[in-house]
N, C-alpha and C. Protein backbone atom coordinates (compact mmCIF):
# COMPACT_ATOMS: atom_id res chain seq x y z
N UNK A 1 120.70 146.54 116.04
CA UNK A 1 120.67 145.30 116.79
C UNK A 1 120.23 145.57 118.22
N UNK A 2 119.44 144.35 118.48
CA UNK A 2 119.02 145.04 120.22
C UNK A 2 119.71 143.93 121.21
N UNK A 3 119.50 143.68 122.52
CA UNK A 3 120.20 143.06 123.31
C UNK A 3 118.97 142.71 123.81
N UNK A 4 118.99 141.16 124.56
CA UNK A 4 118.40 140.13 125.39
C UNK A 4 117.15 141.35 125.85
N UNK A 5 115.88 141.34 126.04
CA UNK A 5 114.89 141.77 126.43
C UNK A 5 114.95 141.40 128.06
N UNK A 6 114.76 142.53 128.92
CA UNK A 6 114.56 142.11 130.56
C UNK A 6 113.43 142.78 130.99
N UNK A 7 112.81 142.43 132.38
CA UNK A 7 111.73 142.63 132.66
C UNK A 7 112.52 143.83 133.65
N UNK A 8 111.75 145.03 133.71
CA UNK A 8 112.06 145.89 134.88
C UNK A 8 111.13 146.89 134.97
N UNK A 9 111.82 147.24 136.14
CA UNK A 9 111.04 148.52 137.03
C UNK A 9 111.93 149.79 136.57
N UNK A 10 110.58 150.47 135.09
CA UNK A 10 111.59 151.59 134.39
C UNK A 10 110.73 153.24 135.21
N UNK A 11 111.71 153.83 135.09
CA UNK A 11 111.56 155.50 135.64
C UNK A 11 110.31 155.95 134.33
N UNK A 12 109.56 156.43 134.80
CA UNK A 12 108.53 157.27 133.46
C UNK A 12 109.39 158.61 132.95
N UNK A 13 109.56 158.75 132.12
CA UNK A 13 111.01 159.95 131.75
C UNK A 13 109.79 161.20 131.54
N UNK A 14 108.26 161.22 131.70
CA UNK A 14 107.30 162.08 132.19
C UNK A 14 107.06 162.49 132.97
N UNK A 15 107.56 162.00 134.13
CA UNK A 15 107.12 161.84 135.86
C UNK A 15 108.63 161.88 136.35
N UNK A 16 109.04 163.04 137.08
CA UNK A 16 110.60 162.74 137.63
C UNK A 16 110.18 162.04 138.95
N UNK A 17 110.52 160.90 138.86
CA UNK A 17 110.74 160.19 140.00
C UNK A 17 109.78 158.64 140.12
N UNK A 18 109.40 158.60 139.24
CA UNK A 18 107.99 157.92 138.98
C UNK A 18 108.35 156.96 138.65
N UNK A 19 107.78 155.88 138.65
CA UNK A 19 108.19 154.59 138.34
C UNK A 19 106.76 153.71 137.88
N UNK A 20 107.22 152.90 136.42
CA UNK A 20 105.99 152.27 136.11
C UNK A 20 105.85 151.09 136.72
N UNK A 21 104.61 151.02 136.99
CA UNK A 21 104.36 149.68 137.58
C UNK A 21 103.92 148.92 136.53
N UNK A 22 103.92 149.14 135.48
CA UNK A 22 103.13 147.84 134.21
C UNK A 22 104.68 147.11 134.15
N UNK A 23 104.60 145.28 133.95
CA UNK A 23 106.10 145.12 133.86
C UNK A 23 106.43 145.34 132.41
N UNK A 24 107.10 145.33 132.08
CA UNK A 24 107.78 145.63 130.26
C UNK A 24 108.93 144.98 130.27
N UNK A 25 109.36 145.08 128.65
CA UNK A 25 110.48 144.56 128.32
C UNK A 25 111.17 145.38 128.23
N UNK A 26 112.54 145.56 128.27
CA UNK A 26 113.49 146.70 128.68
C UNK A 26 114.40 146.22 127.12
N UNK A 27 114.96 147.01 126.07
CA UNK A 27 116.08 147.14 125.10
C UNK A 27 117.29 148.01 125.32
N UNK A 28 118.20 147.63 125.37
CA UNK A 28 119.54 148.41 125.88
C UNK A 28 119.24 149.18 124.83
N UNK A 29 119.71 150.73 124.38
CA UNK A 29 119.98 151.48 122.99
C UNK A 29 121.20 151.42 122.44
N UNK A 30 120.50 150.31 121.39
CA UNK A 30 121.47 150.49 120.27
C UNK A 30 121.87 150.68 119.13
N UNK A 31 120.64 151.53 118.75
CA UNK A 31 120.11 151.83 117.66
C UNK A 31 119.77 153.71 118.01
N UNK A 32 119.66 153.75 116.73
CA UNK A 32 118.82 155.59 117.12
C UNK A 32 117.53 155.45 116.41
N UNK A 33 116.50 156.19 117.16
CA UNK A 33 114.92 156.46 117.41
C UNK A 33 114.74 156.50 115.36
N UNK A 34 115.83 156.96 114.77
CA UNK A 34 115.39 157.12 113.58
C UNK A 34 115.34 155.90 112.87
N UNK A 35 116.19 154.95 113.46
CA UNK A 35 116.00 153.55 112.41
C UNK A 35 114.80 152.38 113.42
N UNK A 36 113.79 152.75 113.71
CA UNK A 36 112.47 152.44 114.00
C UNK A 36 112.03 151.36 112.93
N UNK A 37 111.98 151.55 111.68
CA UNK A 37 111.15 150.81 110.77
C UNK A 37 111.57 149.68 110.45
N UNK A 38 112.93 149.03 111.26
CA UNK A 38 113.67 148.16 111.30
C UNK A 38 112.92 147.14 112.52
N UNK A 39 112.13 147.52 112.96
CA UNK A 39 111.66 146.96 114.10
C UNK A 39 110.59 145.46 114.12
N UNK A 40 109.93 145.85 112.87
CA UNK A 40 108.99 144.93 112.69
C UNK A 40 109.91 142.96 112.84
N UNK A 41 110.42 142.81 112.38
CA UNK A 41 111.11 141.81 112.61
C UNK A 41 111.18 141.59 114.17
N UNK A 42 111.62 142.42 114.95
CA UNK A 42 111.71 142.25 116.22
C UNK A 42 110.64 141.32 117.14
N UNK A 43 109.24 141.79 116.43
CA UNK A 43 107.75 140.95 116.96
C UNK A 43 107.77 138.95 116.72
N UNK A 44 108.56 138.87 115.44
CA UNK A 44 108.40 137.64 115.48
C UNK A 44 109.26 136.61 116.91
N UNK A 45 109.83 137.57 117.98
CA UNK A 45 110.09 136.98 118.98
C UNK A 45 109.17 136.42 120.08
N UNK A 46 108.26 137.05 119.84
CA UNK A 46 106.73 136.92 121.02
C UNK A 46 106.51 135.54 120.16
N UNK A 47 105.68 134.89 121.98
CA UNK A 47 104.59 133.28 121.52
C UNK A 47 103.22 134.20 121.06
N UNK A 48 102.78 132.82 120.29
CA UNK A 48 101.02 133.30 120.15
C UNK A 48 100.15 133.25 120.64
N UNK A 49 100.52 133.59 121.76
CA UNK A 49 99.57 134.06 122.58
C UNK A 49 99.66 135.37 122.60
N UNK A 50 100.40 136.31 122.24
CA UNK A 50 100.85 137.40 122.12
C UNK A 50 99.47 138.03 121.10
N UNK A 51 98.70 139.04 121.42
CA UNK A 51 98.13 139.51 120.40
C UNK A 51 98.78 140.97 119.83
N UNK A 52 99.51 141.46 120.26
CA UNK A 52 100.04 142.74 119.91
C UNK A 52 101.41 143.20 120.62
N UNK A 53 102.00 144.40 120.41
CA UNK A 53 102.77 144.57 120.95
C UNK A 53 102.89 146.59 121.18
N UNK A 54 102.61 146.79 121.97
CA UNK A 54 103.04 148.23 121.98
C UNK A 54 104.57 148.89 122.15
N UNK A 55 104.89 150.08 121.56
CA UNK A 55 106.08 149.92 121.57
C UNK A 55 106.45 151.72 122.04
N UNK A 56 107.15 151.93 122.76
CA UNK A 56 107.38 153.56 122.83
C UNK A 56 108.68 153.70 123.10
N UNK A 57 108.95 155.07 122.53
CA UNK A 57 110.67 155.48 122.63
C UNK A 57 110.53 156.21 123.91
N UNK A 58 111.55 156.42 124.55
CA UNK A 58 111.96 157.18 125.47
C UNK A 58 113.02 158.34 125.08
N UNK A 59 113.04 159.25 125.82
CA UNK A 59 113.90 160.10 125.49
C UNK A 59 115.63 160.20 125.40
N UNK A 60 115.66 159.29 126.17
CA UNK A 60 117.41 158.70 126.18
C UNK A 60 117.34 157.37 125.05
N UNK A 61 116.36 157.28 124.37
CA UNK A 61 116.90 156.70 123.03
C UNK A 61 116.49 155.00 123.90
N UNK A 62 116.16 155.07 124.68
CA UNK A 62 115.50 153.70 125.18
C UNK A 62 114.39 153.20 124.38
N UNK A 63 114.26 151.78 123.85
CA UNK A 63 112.73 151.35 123.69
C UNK A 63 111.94 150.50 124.23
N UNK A 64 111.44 150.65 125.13
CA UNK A 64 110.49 149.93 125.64
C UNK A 64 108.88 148.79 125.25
N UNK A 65 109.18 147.87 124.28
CA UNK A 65 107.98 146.78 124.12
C UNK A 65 107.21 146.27 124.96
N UNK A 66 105.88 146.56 125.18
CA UNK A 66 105.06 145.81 126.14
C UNK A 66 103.95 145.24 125.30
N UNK A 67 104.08 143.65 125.83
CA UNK A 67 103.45 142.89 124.98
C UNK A 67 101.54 142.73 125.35
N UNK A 68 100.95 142.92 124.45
CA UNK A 68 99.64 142.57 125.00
C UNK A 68 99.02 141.42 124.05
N UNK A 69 98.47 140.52 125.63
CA UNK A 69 97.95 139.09 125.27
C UNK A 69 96.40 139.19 124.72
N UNK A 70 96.64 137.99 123.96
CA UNK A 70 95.09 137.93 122.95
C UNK A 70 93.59 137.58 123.72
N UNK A 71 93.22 138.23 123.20
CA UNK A 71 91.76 137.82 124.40
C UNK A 71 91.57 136.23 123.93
N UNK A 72 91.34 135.98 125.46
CA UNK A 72 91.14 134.37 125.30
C UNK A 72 89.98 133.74 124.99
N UNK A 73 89.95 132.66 124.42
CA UNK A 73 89.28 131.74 123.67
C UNK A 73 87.58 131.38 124.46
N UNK A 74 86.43 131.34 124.53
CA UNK A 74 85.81 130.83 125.15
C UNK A 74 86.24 129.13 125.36
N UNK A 75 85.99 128.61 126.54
CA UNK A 75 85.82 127.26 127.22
C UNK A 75 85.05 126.22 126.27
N UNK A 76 84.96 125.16 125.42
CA UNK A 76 84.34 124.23 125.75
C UNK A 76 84.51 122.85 126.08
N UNK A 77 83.18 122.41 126.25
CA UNK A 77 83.18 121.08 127.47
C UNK A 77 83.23 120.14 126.05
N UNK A 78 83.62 119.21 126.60
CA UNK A 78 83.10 117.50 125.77
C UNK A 78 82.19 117.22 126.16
N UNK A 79 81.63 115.91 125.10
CA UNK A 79 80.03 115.40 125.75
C UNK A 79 80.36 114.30 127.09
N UNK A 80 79.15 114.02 127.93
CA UNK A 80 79.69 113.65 129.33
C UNK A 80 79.16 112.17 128.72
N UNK A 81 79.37 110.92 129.50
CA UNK A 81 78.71 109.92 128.80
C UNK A 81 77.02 110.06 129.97
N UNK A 82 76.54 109.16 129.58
CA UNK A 82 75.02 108.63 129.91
C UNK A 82 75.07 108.91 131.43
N UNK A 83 75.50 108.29 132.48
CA UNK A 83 75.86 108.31 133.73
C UNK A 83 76.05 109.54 134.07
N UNK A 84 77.53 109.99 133.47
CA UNK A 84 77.63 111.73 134.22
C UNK A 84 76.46 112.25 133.86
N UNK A 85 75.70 112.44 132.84
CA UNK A 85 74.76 113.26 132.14
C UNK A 85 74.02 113.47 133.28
N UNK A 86 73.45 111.76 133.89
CA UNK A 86 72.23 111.52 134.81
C UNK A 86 72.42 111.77 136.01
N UNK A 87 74.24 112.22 136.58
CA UNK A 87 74.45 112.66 137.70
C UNK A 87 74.58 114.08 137.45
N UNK A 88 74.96 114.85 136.17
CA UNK A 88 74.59 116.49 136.61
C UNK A 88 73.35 116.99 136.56
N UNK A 89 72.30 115.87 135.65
CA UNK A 89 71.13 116.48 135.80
C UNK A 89 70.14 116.32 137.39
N UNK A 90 70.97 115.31 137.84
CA UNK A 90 70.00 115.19 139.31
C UNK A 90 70.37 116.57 140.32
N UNK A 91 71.96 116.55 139.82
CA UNK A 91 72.28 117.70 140.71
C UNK A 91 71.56 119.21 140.58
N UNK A 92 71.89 119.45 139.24
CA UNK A 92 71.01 120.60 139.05
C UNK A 92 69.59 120.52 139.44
N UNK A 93 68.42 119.40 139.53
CA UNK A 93 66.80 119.55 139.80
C UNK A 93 67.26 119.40 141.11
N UNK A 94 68.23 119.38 141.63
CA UNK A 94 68.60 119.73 143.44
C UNK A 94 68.61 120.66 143.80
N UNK A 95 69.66 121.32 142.91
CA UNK A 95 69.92 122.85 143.07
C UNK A 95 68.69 123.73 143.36
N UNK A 96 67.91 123.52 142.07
CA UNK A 96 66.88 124.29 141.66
C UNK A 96 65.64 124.15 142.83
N UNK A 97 65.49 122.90 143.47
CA UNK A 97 64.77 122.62 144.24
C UNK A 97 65.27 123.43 145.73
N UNK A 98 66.51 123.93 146.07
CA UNK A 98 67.28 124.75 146.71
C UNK A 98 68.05 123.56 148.03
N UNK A 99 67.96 122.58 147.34
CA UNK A 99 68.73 121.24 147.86
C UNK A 99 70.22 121.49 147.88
N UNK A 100 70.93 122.41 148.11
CA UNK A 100 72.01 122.61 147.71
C UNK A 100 72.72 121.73 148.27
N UNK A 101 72.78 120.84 149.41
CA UNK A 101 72.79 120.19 150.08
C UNK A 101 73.38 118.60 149.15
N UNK A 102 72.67 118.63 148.74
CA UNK A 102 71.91 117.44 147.89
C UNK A 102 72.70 117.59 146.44
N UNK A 103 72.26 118.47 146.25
CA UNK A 103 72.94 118.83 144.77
C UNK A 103 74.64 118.37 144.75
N UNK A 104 75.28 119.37 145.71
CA UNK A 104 76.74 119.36 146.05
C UNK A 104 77.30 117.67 146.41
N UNK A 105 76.34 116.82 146.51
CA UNK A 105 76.64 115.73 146.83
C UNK A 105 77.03 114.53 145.67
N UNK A 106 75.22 115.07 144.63
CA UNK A 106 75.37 114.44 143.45
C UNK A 106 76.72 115.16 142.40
N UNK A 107 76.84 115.94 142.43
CA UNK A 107 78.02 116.87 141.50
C UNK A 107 79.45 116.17 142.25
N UNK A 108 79.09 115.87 143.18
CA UNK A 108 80.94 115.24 144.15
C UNK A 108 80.96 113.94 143.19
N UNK A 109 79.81 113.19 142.87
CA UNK A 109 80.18 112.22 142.39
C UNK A 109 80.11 112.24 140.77
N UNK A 110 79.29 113.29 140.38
CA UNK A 110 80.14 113.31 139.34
C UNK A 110 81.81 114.18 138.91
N UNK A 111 82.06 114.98 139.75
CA UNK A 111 83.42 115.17 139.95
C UNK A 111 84.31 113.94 140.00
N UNK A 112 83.98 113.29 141.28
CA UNK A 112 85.08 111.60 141.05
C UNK A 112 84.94 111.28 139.79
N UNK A 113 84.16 111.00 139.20
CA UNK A 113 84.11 110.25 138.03
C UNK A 113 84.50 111.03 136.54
N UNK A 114 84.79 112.04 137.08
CA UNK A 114 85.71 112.88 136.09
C UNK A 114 87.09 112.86 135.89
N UNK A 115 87.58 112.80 137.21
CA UNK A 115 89.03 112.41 137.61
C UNK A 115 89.43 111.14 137.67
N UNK A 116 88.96 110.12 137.34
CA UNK A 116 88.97 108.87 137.60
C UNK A 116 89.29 108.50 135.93
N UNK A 117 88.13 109.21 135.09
CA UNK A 117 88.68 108.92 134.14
C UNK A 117 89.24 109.91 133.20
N UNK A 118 90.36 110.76 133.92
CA UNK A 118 91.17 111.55 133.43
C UNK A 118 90.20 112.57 131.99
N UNK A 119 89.29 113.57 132.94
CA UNK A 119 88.68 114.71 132.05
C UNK A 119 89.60 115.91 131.66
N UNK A 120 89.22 116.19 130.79
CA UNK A 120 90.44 117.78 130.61
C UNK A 120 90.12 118.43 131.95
N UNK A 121 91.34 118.78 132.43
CA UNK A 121 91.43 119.70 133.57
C UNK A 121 90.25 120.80 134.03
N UNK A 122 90.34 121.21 132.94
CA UNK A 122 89.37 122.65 132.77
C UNK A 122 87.93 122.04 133.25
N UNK A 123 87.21 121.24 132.95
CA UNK A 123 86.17 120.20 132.78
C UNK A 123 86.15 119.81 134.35
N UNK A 124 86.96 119.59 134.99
CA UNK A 124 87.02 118.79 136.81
C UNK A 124 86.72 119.74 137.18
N UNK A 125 87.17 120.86 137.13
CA UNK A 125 87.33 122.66 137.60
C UNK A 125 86.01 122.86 137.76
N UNK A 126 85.25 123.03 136.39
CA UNK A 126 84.29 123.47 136.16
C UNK A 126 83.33 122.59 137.56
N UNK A 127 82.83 121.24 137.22
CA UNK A 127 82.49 120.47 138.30
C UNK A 127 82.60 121.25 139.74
N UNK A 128 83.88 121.10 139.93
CA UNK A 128 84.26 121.50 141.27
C UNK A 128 83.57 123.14 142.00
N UNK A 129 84.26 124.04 140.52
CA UNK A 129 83.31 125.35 140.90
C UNK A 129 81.46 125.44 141.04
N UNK A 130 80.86 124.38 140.06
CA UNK A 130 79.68 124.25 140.54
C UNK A 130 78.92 123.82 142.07
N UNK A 131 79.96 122.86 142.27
CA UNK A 131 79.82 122.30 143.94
C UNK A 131 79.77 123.10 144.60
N UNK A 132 81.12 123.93 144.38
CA UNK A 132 81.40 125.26 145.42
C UNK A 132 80.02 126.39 145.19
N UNK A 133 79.51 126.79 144.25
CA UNK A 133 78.47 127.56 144.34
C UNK A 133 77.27 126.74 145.02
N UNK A 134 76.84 125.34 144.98
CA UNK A 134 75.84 125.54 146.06
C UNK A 134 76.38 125.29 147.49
N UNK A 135 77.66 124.93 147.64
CA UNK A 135 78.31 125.39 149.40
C UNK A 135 78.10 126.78 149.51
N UNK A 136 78.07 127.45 148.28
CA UNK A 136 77.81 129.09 148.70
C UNK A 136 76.60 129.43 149.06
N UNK A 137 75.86 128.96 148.53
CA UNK A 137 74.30 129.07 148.33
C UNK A 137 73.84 128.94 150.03
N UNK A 138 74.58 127.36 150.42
CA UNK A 138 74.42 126.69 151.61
C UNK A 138 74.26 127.61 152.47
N UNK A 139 75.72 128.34 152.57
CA UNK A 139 76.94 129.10 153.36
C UNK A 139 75.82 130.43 153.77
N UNK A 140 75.39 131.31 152.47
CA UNK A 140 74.42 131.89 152.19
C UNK A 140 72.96 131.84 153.19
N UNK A 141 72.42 130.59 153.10
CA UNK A 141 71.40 130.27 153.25
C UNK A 141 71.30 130.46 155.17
N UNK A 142 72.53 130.36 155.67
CA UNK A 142 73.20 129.89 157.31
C UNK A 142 73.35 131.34 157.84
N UNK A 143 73.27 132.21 156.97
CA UNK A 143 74.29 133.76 157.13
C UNK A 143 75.79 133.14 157.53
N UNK A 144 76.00 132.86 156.82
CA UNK A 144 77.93 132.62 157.38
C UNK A 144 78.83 133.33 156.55
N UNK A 145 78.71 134.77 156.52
CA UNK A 145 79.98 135.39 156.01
C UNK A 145 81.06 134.82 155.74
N UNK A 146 81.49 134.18 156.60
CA UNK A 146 83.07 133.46 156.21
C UNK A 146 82.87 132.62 155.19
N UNK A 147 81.60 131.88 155.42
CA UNK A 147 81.86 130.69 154.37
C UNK A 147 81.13 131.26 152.99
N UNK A 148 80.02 132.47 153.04
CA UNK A 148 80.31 132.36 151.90
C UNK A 148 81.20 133.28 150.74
N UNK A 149 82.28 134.04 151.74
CA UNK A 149 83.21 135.02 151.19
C UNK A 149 84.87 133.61 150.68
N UNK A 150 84.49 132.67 151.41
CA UNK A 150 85.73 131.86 150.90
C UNK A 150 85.19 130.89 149.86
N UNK A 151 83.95 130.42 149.70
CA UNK A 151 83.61 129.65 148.20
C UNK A 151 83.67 130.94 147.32
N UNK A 152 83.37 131.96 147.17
CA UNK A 152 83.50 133.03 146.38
C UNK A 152 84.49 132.96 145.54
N UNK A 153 85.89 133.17 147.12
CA UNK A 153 87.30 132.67 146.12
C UNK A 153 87.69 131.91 145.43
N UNK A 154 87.19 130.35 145.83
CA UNK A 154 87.45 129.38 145.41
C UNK A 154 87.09 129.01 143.89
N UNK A 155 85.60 129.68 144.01
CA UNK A 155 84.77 128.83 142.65
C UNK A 155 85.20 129.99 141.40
N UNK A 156 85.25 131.14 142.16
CA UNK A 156 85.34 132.68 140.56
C UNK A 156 86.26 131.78 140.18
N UNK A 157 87.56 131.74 140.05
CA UNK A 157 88.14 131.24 138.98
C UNK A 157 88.23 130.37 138.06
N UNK A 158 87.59 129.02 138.79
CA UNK A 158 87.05 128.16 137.95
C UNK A 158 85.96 127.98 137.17
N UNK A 159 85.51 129.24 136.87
CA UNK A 159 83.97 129.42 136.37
C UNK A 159 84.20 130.45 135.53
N UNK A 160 85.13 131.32 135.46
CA UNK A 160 85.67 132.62 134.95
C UNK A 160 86.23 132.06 133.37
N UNK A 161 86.05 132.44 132.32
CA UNK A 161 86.29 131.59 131.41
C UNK A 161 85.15 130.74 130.16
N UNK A 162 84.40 130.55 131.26
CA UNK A 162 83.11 129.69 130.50
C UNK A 162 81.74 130.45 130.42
N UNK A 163 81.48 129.94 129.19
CA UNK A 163 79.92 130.77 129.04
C UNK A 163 78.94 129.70 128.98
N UNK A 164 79.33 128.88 128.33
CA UNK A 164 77.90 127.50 129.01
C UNK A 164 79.04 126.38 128.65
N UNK A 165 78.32 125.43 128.89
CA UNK A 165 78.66 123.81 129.14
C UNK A 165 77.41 122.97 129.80
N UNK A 166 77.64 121.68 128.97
CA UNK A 166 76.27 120.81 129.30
C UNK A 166 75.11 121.52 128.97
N UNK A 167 74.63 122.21 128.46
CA UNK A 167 73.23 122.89 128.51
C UNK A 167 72.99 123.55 129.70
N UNK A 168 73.99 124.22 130.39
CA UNK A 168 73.87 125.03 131.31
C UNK A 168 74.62 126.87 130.84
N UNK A 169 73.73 127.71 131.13
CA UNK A 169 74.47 128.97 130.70
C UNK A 169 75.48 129.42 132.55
N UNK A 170 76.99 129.08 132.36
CA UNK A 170 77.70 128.89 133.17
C UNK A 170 78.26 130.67 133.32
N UNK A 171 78.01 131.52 132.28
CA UNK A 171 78.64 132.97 132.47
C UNK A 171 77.63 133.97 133.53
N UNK A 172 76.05 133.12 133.16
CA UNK A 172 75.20 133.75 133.89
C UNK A 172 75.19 133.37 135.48
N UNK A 173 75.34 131.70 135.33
CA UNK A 173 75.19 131.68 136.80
C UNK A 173 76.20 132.37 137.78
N UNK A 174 77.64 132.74 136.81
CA UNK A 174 78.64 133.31 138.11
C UNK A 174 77.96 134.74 138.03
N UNK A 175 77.44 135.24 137.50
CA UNK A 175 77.04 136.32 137.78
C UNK A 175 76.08 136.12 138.76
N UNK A 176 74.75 136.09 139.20
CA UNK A 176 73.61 135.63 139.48
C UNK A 176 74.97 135.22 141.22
N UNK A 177 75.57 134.33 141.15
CA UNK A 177 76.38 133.89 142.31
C UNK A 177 77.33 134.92 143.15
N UNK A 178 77.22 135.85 141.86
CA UNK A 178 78.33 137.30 142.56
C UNK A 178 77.61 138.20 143.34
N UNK A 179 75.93 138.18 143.09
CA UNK A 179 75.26 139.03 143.69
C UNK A 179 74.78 138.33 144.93
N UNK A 180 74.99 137.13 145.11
CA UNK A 180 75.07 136.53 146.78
C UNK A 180 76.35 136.62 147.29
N UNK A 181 77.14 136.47 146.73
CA UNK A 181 78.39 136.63 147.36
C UNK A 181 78.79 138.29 148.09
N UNK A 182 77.92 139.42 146.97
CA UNK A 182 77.98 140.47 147.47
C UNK A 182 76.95 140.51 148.84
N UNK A 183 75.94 140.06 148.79
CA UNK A 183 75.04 139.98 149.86
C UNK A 183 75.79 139.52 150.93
N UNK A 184 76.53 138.72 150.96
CA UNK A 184 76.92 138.43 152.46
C UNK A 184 76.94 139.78 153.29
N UNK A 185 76.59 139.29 154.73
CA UNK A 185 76.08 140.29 155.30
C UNK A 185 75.25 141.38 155.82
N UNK A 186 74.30 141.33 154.06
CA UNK A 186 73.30 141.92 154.04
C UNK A 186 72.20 141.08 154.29
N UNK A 187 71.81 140.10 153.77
CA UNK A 187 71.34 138.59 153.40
C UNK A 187 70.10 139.04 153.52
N UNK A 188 69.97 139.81 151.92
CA UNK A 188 68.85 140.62 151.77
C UNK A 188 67.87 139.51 150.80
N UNK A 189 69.03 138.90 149.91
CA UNK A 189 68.47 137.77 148.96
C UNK A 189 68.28 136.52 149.33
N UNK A 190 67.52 135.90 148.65
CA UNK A 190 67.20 134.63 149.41
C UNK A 190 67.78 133.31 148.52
N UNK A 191 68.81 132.50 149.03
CA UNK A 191 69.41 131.41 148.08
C UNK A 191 68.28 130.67 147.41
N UNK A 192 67.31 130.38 147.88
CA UNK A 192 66.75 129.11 147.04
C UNK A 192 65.84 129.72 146.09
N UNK A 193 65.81 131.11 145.63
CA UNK A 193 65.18 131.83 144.63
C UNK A 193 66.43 131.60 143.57
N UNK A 194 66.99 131.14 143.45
CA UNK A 194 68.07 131.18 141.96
C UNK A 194 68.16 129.52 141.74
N UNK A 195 67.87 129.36 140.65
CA UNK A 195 68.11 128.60 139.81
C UNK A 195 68.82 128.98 138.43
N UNK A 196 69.48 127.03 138.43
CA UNK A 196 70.55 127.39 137.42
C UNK A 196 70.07 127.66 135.91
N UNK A 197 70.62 128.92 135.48
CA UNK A 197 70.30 129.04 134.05
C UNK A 197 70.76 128.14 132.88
N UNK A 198 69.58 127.69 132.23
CA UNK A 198 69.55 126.66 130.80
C UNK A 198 70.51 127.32 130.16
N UNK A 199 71.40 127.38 128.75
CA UNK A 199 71.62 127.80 127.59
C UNK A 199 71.10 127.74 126.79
């Protein structure tokens, strides 16, 4: 039988003095290392999101479970109606035209009109991180280090996740966006040479 699972900061019983930094689940010992095969039952405690579970004994008869999560799902979008369609496509022949300006304006309004009529979360995000890449572009275009090291922050995450949507390939453009973002400073590349990639 094991006791309540806790999260802690365990000693590596390899390393005198060492301490793991991965967090884990901690099992009081109450069992001995030999009745192991009793364990499988133990997994049906993890959610499914859980893709596995690693498991190691310690030498004081401790067992330590650390759970590892399932690689996540690609993103997809719903269809937009007629209107949004005709406001992301203006934005993008903005973009592309290096209107970023322009673009970021038409995408604001199709952002409102995402939230207005209650889009899956993920879906506003997405919007929003596109905006933010041509403020980067903008930011970019100005040499403004600051601004374009803080859309950087803003938009990676909301873009991190997706590989296209709308007929846009969305995995390429954060890439393609990471190598201006690395440029800051250098501003070796030129913003209005990137356009957004089709799917």
């Amino acid at each position: 039988m094991l006791t309540h699972p806790t999260k802690a900061s365990l000693t590596n019983p390899l390393l005198k003095g060492a301490a793991l930094t991965e967090p884990c689940l901690r099992f009081e010992p109450l069992f001995s290392a030999a009745e192991n095969e009793r364990f499988h039952g133990l997994f049906d405690q993890y959610p499914r999101w859980i893709h596995e579970v690693q498991v190691q004994f310690c030498s004081n008869n401790e067992v330590q479970v650390h759970p590892v999560p399932r690689p996540l799902m690609p993103l997809n979008a719903q269809p937009l109606s007629s209107e949004e369609e005709a406001a992301l496509h203006q934005g993008c022949t903005l973009f592309d035209e290096g209107k970023f300006w322009h673009a970021h304006e038409s995408w604001e309004d199709l952002w409102n009109d995402l939230k207005h009529r209650s889009a899956p979360p993920n879906e506003i995000l997405l919007i929003q991180g596109l905006i933010q890449t041509a403020a980067l572009l903008l930011h970019h275009q100005r040499k403004n280090k600051n601004g374009v090291v803080k859309q950087w922050a803003k938009l990676k995450p909301k873009l991190e996740g997706w590989t296209a949507a709308w007929g846009l390939d969305i995995a390429a453009h954060l890439t393609v966006i990471q190598s201006y973002a690395d440029d800051a400073d250098g501003w070796i590349l030129r913003a209005d040479h990137h356009q957004l990639p089709r799917a």
